[in-house]
N, C-alpha and C. Protein backbone atom coordinates (compact mmCIF):
# COMPACT_ATOMS: atom_id res chain seq x y z
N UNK A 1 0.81 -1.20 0.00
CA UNK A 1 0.00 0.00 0.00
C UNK A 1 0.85 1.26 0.00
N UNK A 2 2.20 1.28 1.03
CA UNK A 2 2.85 2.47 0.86
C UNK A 2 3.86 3.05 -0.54
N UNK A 3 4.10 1.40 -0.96
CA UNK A 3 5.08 1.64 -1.92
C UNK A 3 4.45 0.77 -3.35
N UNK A 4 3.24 1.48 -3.78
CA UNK A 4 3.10 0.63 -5.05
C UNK A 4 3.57 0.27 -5.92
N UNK A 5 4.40 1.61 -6.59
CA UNK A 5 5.39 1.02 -8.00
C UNK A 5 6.79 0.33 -7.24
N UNK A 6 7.13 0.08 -6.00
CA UNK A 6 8.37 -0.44 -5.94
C UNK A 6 7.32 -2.29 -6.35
N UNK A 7 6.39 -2.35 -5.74
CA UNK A 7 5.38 -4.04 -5.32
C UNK A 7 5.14 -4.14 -7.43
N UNK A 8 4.61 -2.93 -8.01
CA UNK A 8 4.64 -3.02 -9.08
C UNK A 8 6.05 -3.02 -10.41
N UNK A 9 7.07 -3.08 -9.46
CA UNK A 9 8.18 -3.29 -10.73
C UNK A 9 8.64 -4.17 -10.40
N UNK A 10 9.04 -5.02 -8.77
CA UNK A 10 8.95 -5.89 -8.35
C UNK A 10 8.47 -7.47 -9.16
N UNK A 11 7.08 -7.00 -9.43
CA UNK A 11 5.90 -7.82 -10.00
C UNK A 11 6.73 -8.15 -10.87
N UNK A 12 7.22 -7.14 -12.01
CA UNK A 12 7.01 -7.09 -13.55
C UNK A 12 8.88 -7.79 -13.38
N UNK A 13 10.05 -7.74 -12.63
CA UNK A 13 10.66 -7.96 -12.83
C UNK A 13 10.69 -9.37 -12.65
N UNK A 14 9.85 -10.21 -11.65
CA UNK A 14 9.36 -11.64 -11.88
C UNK A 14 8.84 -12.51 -12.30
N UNK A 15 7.95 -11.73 -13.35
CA UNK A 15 7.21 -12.52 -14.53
C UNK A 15 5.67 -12.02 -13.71
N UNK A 16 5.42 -11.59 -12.76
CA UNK A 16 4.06 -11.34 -12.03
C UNK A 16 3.39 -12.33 -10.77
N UNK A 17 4.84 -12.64 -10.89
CA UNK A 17 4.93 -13.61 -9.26
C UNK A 17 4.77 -13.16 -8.23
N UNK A 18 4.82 -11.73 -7.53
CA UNK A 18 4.82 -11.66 -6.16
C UNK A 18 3.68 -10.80 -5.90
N UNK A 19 2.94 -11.72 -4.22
CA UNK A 19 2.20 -11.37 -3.72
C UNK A 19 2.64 -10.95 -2.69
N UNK A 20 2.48 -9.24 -1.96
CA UNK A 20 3.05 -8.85 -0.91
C UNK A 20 2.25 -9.12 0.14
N UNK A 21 2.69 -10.13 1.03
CA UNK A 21 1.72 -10.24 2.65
C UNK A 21 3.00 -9.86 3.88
N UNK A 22 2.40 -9.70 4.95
CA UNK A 22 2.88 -9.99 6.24
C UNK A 22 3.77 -11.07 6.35
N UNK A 23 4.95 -11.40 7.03
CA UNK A 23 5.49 -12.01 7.12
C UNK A 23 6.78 -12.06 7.40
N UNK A 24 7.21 -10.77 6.59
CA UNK A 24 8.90 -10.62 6.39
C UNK A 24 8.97 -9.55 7.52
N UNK A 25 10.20 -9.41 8.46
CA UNK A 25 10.35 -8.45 9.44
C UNK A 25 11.34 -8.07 9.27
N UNK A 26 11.93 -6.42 9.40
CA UNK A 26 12.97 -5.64 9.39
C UNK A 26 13.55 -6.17 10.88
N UNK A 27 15.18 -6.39 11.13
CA UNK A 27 15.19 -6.32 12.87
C UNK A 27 16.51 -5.38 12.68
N UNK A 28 16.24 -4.54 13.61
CA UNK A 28 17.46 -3.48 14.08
C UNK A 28 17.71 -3.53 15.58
N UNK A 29 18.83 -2.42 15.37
CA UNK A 29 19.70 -2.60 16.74
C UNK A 29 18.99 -1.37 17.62
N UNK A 30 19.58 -1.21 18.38
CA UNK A 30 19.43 -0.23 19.75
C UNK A 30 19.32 1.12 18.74
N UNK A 31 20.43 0.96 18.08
CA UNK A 31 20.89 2.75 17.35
C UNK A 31 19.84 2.94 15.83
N UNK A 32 18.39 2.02 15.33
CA UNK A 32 18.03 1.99 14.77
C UNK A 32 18.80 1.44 13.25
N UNK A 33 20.00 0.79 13.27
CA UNK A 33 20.17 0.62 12.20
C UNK A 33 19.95 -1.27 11.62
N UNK A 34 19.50 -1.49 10.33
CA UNK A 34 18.95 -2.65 10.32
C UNK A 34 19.69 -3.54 10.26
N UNK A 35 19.76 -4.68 10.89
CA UNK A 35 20.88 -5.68 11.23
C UNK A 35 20.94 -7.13 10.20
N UNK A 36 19.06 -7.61 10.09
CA UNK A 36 18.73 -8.61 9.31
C UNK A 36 17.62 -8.35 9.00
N UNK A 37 17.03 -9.19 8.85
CA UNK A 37 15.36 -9.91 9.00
C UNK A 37 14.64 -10.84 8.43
N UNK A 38 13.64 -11.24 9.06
CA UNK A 38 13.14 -12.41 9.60
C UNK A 38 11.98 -13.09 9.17
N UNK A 39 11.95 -14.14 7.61
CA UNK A 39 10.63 -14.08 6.92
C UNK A 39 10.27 -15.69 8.02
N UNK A 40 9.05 -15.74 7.79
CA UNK A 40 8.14 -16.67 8.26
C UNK A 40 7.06 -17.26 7.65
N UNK A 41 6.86 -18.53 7.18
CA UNK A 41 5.80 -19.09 6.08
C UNK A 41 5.13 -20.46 7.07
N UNK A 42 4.03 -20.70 7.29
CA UNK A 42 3.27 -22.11 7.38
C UNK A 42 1.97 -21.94 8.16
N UNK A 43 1.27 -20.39 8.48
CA UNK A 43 0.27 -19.96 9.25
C UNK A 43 -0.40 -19.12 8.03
N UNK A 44 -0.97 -18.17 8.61
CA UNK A 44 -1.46 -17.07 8.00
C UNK A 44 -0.81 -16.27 7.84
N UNK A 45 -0.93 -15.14 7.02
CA UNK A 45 0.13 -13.92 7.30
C UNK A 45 0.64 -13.34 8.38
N UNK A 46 -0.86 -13.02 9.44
CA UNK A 46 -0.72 -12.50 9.95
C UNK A 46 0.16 -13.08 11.36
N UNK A 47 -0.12 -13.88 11.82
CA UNK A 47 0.35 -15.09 12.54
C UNK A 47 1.96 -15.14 11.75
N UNK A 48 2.33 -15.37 11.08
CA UNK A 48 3.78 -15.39 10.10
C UNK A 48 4.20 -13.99 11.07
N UNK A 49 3.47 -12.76 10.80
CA UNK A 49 4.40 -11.82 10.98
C UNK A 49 4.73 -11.41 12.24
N UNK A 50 3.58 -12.05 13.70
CA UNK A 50 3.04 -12.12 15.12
C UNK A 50 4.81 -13.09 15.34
N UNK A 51 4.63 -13.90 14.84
CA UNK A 51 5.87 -15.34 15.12
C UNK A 51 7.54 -14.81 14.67
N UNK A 52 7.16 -13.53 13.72
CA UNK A 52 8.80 -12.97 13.04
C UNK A 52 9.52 -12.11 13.98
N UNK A 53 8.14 -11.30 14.80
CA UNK A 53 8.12 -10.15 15.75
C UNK A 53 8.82 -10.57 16.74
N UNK A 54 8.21 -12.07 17.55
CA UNK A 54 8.84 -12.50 18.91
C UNK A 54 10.27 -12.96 18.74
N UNK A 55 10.74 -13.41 17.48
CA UNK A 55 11.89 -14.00 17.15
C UNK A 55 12.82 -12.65 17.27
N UNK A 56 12.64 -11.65 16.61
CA UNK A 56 13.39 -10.64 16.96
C UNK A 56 13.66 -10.25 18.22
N UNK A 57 12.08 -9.88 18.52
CA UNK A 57 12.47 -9.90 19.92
C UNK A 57 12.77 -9.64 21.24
N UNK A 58 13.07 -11.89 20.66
CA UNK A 58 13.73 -12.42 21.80
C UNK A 58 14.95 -12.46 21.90
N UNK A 59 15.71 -11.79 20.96
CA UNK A 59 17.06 -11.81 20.81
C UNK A 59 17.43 -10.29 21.08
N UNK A 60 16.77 -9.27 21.54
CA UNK A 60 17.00 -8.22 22.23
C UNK A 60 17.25 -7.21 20.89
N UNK A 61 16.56 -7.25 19.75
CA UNK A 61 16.79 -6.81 18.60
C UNK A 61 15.13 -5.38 18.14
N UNK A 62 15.13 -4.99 17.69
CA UNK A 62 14.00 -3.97 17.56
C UNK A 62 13.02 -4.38 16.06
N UNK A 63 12.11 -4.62 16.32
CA UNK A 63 11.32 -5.46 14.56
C UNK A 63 10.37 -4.04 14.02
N UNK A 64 10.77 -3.90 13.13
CA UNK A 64 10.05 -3.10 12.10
C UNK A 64 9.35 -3.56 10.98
N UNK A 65 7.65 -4.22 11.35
CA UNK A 65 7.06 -5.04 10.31
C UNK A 65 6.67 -4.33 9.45
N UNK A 66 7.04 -3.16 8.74
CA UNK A 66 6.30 -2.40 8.28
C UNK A 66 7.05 -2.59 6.37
């Protein structure tokens, strides 16, 4: 929703393969800068992205599902 033409060139650079859901999590440090992050597949999205959140964390890390 925030970033359409990045989800729409995205699309077009995969043949029209990707569906953007919940799931994938940004994780950063203390000083806001991003360290990894953390995809999750075998629930719902939303549940995927609930399960990416605690994994971050629990490792004392900051999750930015956005």
């Amino acid at each position: 929703e925030r970033q359409p033409y990045f989800i729409a060139a995205a699309g077009s650079a995969i043949g029209g393969s990707l569906i953007p859901v919940p799931g994938g999590v940004l994780a950063k440090d203390e000083a806001g800068t991003v360290v990894g992050c953390v995809g999750i597949s075998g629930d719902t999205s939303d549940n995927d992205e609930i399960a990416a959140i605690a994994g971050i964390e629990s490792v004392s890390l900051v999750p930015q599902p956005d």
